[in-house]
Protein backbone atom coordinates (compact mmCIF):
# COMPACT_ATOMS: atom_id res chain seq x y z
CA UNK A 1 -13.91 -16.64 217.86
CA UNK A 2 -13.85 -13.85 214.97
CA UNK A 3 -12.33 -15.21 212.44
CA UNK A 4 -10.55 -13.64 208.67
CA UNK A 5 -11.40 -15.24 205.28
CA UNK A 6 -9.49 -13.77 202.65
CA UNK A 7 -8.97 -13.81 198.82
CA UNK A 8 -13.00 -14.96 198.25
CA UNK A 9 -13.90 -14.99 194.64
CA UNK A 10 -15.78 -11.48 194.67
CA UNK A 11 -19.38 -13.44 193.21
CA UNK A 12 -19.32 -15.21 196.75
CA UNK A 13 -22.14 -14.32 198.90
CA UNK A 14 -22.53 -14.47 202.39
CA UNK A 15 -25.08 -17.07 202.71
CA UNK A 16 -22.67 -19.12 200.95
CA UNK A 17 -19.50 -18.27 203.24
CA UNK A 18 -21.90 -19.23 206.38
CA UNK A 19 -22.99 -22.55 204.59
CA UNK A 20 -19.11 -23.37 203.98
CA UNK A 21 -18.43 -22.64 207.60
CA UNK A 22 -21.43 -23.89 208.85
CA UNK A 23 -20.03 -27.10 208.20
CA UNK A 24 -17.58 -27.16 210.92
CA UNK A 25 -19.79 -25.51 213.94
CA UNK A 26 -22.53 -23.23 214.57
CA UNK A 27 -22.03 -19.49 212.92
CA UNK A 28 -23.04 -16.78 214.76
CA UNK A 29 -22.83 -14.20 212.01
CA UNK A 30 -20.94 -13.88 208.57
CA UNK A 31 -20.04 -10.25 207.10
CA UNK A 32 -18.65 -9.94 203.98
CA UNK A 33 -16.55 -6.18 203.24
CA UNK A 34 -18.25 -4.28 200.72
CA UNK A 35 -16.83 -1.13 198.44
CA UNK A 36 -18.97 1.65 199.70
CA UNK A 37 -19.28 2.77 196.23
CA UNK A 38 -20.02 0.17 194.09
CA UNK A 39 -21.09 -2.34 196.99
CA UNK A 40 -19.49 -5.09 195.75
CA UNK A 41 -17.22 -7.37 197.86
CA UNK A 42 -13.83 -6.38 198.13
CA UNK A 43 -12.91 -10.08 198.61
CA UNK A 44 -12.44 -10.66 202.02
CA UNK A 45 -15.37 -11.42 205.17
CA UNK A 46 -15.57 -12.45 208.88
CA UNK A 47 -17.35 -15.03 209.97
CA UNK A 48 -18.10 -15.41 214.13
CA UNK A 49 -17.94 -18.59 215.70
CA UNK A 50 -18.54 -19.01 218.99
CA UNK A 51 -17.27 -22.30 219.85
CA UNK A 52 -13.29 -22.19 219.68
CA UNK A 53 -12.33 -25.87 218.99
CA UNK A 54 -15.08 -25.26 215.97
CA UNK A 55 -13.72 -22.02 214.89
CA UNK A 56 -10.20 -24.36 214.85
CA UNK A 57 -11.52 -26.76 212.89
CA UNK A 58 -12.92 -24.56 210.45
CA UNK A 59 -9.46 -23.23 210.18
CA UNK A 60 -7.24 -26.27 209.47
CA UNK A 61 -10.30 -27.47 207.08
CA UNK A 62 -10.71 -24.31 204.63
CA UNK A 63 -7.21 -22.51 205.13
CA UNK A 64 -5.64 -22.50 201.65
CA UNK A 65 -8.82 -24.42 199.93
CA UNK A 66 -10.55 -23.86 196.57
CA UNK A 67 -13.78 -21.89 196.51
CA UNK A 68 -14.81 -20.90 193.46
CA UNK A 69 -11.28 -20.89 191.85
CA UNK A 70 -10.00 -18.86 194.64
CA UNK A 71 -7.67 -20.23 196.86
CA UNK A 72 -8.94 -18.64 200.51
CA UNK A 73 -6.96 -17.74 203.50
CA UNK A 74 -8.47 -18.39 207.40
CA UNK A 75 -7.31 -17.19 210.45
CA UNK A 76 -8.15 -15.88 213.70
CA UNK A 77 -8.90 -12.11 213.24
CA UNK A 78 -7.04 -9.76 215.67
């Protein structure tokens, strides 16, 4: 299950987004966007779980939780 994290502080990495996730189930991959430009993130990742009663989990665990001052949003991406 592909799923949308949202509102990340911009100094979180995607090593760090897996580890959070990884957590809750086994992460297939982790993406965060970047601005082609300056390559920094523009806040928001996927991360790919392949197990969907992880993927849940993950989502009622981090959904509207604290990481690095930023309060994150997780959902199934579309």
């Amino acid at each position: 299950m592909k799923l949308l994290v949202r509102n990340l502080a911009r100094t979180t990495t995607e090593d760090e987004l897996k580890a959070l996730f990884a957590e809750h189930g086994v992460v297939e991959s982790c993406n965060l966007v970047l601005d082609q430009e300056t390559g920094k993130s523009k806040g928001f990742g996927f991360v790919e779980m392949p197990d969907i009663d992880e993927a849940a989990t993950a989502i009622s665990a981090l959904n509207g939780t604290k990481i690095a001052k930023s309060k994150v949003r997780v959902k199934a991406a579309e």
